[in-house]
Protein backbone atom coordinates (compact mmCIF):
# COMPACT_ATOMS: atom_id res chain seq x y z
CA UNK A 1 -178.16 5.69 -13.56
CA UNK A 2 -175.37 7.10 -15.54
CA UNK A 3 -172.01 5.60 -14.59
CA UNK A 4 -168.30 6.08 -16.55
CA UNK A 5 -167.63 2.98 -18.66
CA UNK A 6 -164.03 1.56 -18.91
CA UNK A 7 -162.93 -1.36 -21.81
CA UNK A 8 -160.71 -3.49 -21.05
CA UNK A 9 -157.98 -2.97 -23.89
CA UNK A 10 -157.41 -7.51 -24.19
CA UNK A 11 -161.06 -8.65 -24.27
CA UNK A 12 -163.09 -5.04 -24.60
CA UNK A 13 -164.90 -6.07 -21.43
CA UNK A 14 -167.21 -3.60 -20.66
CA UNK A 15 -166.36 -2.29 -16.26
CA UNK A 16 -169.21 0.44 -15.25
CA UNK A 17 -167.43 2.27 -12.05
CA UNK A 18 -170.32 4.21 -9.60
CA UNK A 19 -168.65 7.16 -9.04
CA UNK A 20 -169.18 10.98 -8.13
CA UNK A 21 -166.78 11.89 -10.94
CA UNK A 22 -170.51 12.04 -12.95
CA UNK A 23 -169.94 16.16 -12.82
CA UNK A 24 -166.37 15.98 -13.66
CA UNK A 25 -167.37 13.50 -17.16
CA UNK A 26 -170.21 15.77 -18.05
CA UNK A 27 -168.20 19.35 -18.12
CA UNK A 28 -165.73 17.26 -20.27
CA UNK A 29 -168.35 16.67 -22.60
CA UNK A 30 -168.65 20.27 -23.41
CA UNK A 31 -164.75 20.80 -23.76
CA UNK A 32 -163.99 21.01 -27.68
CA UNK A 33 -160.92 19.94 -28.75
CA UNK A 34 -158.73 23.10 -28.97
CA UNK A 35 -156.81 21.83 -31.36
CA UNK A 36 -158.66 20.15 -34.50
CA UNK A 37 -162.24 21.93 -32.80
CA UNK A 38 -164.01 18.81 -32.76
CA UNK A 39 -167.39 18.75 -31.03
CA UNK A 40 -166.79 17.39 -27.37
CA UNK A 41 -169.53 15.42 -27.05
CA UNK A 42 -168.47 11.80 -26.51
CA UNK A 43 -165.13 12.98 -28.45
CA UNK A 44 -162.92 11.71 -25.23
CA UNK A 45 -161.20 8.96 -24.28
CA UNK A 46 -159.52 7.91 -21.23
CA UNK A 47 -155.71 7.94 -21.77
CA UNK A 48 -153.79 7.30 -18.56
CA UNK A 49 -153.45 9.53 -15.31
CA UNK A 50 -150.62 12.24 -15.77
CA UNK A 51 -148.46 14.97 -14.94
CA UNK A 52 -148.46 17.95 -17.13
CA UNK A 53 -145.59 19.63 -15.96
CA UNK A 54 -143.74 15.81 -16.16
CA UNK A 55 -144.76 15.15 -19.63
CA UNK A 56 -144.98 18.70 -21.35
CA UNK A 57 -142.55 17.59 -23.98
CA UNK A 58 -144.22 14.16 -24.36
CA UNK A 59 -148.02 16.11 -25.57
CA UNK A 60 -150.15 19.16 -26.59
CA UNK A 61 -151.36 20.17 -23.23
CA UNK A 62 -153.07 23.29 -24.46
């Protein structure tokens, strides 16, 4: 079973989360990185959950 992986940023633990967010993570993997065009495939990380209209000065939200 394929599951998302978090790391814990102090000890790099290592938390696998069941989830149905499986579909969500695997169209992400397709999504190139319109800005530098690198391959999407396990290019993402999980930043932090945001508000693009909050923080459009703050990033690239292209």
């Amino acid at each position: 079973m394929r599951a998302p992986v978090f790391v814990c940023k102090k000890c790099e633990h290592h938390l696998f989360i069941e989830s149905e967010i499986m579909g969500v993570l695997d169209r992400l993997n397709q999504y190139d990185c319109p800005n530098c065009g690198e391959d999407g495939e396990l290019n993402w990380i999980f930043s932090h959950v945001g508000d693009p209209e909050e923080e459009e000065d703050n990033y690239n939200w292209k």
